[in-house]
Protein backbone atom coordinates (compact mmCIF):
# COMPACT_ATOMS: atom_id res chain seq x y z
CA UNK A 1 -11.07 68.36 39.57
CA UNK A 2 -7.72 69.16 40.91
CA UNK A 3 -8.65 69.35 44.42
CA UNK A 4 -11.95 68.91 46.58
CA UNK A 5 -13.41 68.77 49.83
CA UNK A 6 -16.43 67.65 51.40
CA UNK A 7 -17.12 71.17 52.43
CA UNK A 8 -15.06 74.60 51.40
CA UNK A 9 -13.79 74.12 55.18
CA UNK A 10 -10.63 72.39 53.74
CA UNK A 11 -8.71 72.19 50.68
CA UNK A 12 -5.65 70.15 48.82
CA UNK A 13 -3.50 71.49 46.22
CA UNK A 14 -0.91 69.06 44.85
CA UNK A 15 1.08 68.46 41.39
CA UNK A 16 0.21 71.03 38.50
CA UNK A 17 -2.18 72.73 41.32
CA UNK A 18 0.93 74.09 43.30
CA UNK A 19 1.44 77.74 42.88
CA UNK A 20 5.44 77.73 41.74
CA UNK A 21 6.75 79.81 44.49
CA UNK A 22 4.66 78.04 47.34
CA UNK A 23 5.76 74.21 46.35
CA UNK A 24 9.48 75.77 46.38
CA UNK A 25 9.49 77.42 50.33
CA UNK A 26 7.95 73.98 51.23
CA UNK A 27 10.50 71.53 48.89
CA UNK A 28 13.24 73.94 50.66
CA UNK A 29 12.16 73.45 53.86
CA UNK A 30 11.39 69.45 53.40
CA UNK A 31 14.63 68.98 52.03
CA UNK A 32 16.59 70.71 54.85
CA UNK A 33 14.89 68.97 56.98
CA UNK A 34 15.71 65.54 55.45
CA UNK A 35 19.53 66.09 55.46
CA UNK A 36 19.16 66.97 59.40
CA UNK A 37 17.89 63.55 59.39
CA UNK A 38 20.33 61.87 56.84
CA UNK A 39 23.48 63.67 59.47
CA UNK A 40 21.42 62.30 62.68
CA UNK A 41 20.97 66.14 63.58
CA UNK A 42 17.73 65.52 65.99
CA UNK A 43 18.66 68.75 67.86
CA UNK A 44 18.42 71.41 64.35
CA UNK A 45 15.34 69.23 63.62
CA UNK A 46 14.23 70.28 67.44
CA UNK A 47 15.12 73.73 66.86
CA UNK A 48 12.55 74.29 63.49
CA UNK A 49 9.96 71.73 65.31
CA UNK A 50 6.49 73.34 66.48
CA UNK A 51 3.97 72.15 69.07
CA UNK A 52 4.76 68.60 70.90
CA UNK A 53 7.99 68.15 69.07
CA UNK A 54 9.37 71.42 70.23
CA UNK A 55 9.05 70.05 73.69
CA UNK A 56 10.44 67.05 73.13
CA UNK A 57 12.52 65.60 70.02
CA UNK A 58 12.71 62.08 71.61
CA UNK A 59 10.45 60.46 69.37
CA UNK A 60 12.29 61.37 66.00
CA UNK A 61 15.41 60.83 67.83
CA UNK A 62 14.69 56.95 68.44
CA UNK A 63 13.92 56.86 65.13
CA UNK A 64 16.67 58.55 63.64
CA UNK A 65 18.72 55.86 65.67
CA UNK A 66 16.43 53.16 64.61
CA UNK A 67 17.23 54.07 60.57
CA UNK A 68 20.79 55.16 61.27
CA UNK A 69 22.43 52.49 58.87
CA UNK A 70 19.47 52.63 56.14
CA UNK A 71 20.42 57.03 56.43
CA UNK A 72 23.95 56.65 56.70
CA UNK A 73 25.46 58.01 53.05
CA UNK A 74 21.93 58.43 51.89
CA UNK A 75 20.35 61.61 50.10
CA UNK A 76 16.68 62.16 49.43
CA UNK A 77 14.61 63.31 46.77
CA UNK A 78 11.15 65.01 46.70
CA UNK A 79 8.07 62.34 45.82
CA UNK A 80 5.81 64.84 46.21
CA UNK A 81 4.13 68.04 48.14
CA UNK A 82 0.88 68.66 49.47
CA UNK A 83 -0.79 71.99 49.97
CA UNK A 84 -3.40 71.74 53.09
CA UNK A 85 -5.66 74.44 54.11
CA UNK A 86 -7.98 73.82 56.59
CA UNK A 87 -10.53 76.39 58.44
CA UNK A 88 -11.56 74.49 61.52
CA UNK A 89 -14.73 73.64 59.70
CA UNK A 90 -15.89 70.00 59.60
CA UNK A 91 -12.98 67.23 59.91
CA UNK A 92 -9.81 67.14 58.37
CA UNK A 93 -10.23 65.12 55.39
CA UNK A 94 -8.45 66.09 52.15
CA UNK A 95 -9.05 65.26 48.53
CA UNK A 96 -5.76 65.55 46.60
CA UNK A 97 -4.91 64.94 43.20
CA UNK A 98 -7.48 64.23 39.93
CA UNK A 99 -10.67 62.42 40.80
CA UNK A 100 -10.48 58.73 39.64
CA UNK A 101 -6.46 59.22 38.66
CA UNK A 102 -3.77 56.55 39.83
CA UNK A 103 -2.47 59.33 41.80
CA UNK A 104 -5.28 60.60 43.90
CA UNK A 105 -4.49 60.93 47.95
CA UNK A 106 -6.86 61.05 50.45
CA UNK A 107 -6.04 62.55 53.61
CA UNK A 108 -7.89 62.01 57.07
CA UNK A 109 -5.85 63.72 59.93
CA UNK A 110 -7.41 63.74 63.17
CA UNK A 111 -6.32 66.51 65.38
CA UNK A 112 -5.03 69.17 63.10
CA UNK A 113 -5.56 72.96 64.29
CA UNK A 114 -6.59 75.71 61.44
CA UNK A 115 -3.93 76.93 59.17
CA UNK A 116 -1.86 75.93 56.52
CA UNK A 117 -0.32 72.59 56.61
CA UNK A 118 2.28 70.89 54.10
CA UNK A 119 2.57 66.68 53.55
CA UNK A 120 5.95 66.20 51.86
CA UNK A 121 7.34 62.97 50.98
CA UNK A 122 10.62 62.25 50.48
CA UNK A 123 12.35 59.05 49.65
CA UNK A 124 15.53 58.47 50.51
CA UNK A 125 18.41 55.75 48.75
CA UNK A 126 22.17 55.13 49.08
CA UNK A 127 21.49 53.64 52.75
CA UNK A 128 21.49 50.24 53.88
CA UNK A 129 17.83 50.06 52.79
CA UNK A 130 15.66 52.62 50.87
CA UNK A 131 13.22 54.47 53.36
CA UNK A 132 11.25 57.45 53.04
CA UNK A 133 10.45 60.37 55.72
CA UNK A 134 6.82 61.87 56.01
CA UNK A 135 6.89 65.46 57.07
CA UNK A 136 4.04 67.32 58.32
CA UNK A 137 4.84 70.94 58.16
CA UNK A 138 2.26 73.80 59.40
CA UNK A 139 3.21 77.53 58.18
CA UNK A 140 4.17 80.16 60.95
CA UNK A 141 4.84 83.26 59.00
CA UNK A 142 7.24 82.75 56.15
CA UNK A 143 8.82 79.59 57.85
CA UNK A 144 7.35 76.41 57.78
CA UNK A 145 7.99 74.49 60.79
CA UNK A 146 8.34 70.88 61.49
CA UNK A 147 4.96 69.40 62.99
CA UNK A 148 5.05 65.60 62.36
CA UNK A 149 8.26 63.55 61.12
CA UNK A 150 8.26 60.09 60.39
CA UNK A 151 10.48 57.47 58.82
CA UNK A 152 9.33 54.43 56.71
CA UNK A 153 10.42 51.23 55.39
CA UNK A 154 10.31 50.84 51.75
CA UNK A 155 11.42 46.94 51.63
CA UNK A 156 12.14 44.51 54.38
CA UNK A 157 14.83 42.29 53.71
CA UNK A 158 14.79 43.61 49.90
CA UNK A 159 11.08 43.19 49.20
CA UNK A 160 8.69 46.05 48.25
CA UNK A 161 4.74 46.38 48.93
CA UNK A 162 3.95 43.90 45.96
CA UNK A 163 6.38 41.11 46.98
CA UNK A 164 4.34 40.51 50.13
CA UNK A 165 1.25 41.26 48.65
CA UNK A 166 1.59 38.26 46.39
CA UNK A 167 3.00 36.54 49.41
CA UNK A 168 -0.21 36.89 50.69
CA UNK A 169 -2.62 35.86 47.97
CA UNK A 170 -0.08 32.56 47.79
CA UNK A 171 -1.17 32.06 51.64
CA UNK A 172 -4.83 33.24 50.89
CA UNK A 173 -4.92 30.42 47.85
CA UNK A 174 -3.50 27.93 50.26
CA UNK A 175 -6.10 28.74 53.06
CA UNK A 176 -3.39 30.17 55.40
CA UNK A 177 -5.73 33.37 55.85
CA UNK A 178 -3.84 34.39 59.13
CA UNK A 179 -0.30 34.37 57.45
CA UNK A 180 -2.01 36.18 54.83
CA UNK A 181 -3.73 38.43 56.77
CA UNK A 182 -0.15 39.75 58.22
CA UNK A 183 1.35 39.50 55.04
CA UNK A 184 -1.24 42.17 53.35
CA UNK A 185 -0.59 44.35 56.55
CA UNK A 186 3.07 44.31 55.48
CA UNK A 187 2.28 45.29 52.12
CA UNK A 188 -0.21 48.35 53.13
CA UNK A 189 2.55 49.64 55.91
CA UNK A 190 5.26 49.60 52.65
CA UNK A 191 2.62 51.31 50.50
CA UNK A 192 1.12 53.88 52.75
CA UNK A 193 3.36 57.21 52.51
CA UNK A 194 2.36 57.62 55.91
CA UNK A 195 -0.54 56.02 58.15
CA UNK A 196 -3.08 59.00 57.26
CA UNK A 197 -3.08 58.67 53.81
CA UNK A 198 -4.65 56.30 51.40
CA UNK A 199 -3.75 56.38 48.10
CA UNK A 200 -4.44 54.02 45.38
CA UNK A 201 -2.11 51.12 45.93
CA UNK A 202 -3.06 51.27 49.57
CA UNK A 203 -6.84 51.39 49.16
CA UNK A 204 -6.25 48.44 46.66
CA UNK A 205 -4.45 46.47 49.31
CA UNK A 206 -6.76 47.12 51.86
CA UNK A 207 -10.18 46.12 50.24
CA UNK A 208 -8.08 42.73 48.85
CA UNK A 209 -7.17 41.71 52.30
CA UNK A 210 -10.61 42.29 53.74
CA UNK A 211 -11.59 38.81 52.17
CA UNK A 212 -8.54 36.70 54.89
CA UNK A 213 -9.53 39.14 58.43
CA UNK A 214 -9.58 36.58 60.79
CA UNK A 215 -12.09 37.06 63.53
CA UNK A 216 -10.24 34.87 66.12
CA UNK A 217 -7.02 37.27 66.87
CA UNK A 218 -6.69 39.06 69.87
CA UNK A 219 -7.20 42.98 70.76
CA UNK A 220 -6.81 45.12 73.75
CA UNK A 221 -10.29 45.00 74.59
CA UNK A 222 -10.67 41.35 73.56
CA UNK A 223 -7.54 39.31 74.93
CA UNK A 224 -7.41 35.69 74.06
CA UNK A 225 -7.34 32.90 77.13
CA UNK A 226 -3.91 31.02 75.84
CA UNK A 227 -3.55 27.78 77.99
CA UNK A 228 -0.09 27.09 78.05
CA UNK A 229 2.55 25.34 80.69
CA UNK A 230 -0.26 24.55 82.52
CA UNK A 231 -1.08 28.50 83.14
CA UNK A 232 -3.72 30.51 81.37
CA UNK A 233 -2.20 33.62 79.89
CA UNK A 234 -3.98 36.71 78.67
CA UNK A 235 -2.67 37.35 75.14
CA UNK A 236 -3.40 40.95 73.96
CA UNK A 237 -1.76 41.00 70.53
CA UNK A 238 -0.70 38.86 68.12
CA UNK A 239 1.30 41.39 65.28
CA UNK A 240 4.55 41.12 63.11
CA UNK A 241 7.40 43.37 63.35
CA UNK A 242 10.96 43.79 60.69
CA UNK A 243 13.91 42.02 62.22
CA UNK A 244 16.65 42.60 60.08
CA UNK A 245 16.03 41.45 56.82
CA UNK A 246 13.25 39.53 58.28
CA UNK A 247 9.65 39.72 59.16
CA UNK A 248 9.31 38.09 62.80
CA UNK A 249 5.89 37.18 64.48
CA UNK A 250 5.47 38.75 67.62
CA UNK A 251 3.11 37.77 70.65
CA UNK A 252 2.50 39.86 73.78
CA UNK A 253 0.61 38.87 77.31
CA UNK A 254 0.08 39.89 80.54
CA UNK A 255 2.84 38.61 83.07
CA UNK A 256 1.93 36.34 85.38
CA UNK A 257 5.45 36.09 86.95
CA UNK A 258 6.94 38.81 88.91
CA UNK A 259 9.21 40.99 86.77
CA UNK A 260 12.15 40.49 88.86
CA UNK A 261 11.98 36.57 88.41
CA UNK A 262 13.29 36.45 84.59
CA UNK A 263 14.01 32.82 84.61
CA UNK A 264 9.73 32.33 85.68
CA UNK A 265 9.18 35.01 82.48
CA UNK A 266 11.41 33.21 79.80
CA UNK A 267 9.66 29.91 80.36
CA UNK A 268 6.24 31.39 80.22
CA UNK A 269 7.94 33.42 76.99
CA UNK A 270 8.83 29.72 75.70
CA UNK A 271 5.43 28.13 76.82
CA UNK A 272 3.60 30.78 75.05
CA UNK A 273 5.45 30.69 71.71
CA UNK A 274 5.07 27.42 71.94
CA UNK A 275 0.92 27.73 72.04
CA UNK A 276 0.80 30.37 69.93
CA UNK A 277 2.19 28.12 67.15
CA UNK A 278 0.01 24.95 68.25
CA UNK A 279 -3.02 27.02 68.20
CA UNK A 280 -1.73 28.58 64.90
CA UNK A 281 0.38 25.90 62.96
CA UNK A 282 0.28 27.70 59.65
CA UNK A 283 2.62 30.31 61.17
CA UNK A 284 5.33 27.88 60.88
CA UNK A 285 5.13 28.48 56.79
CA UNK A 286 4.75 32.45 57.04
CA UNK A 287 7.54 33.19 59.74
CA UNK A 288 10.93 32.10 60.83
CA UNK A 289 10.88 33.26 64.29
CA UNK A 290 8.64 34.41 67.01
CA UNK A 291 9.18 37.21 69.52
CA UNK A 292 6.95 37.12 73.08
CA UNK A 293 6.94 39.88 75.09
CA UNK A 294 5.76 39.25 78.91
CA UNK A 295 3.75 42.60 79.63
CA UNK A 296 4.27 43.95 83.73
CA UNK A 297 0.60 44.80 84.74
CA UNK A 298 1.96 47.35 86.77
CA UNK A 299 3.48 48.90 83.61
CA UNK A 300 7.15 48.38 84.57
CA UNK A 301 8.32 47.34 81.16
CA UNK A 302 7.79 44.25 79.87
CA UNK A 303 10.61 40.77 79.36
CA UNK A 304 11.10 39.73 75.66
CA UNK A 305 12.58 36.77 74.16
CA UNK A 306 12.69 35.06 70.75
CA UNK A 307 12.94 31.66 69.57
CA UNK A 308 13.08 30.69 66.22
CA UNK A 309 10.58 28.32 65.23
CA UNK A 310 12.14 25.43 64.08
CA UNK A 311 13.50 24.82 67.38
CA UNK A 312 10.71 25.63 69.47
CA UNK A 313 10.03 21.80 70.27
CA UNK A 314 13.58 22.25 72.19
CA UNK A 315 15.18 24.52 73.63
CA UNK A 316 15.73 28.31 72.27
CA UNK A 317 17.81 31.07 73.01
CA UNK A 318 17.03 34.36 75.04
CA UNK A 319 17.38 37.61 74.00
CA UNK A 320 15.56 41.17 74.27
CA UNK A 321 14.69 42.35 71.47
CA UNK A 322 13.75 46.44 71.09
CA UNK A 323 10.80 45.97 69.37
């Protein structure tokens, strides 16, 4: 079975399944599109972009400046293409490759209109760091235009999906299921092409770490009550983000203080990195800093500092980081 679907509403046509002439109008495309990225060209990326990104290129512009060093001198090359055609019928959800075979994709991608729709992937080396970019192309005519562009860590600080997914059965087998709950969520982010598709590295990844989810960290609709400084502070998420080389911890709450009164925010920032770790002391083993991010109710922005947390008994140092 070279592709399937759970109706004839949509189908997938990838590898050996490619008509010859179709795969090359999309790998031309794709890789045009890459080098605008690879020269920091957001405006020619803008000019071949179709619905929301045709409006506005601001998103793939932050993140071309986000990648600039890891696309500076780079080049990219063609992982693969994906042939989507979808009627309107049923949801989205594509089938792609041979049934049971290492490299079978499956596709789930909420909001797509009828038509046909390329997934390209192409990684991209001779930067800083290897990264790839996702493209989601839709076909207007004979050009196919630029609906969805994303770029992707490969490695942080020089480790790839299955360095932190052993990192995180060492912190399962130590009972350290929070570190290694963050530490498979690493892993799946390096794995996943993009955050629609599953393949089967990903799907392996995410049934393994199903065993460490803790049940006791925060959500949006299910803040945790931190006491901390003497104050009780909302927490709505408790997450990891790359610094650098580095995979920091990152903890944000609702403000209590006002947001001009940034000397009131950094030591409820310090108070509650300082919880965070009491109520959580195996993050000390799994991270080497923390970032806290005071959240303005009003939605203002938000105050961010970082402490690293071998000093967070004394005193630690301010900054803002972008994350």
């Amino acid at each position: 079975m070279l592709s399937a679907a759970a109706a004839s509403a949509q189908e997938c046509a990838t590898g050996s399944a490619l008509e010859a002439g179709a795969r090359s109008a999309v790998e031309q495309a794709a890789q045009q599109y890459a080098q605008a990225a690879i020269q920091g060209n957001a405006a020619a990326l803008q000019q071949s972009a179709t619905g929301p990104l045709a409006a506005s290129i601001s998103p793939v512009s932050a993140a071309l400046n986000e990648f600039k060093g890891d696309l500076s001198g780079a080049h990219a090359a063609t992982r693969s293409v994906y042939l989507l055609d979808y009627s309107g019928q049923g949801q989205p959800e594509f089938y792609c490759g041979i049934f049971n075979s290492p490299d079978r994709t499956v596709m789930r991608i909420n909001g797509l209109t009828p038509g046909k729709w390329a997934i390209v992937i192409e990684d991209v080396s001779g930067g800083k760091a290897p990264i790839t970019i996702g493209e989601v192309l839709q076909q207007q005519g004979a050009a196919w235009k630029i609906a969805g562009f994303q770029l992707r860590n490969r490695q942080i600080g020089g480790h790839d999906s299955d360095w932190f997914e052993q990192k995180a059965r060492d912190f399962k087998a130590r009972g350290e299921n929070h570190n290694a709950w963050f530490y498979y969520l690493a892993a799946w982010e390096l794995a996943a092409p993009l955050p629609f598709m599953s393949t089967v590295a990903s799907d392996k990844i995410a049934e393994e770490m199903q065993a460490v989810r803790p049940a006791d960290l925060p959500a949006a609709d299910k803040p945790l009550s931190l006491p901390a400084g003497g104050k009780t502070f909302q927490v709505s998420s408790i997450d990891t983000v790359p610094v650098g080389d580095v995979l920091d911890l990152r903890v944000r709450y609702k403000a209590l203080a006002a947001a001009s009164d940034t000397a009131q925010l950094y030591q409820d920032n310090t108070a509650v990195m300082k919880a965070v770790v009491e109520k959580y002391p195996e993050f000390r083993d799994g991270f080497s800093a923390i970032i806290a991010r005071a959240m303005d109710p009003s939605g203002n922005g938000d105050y961010g500092s970082v402490a690293e947390m071998s000093k967070l008994a004394g005193a630690t140092s301010a900054s803002n980081p972008k994350q």
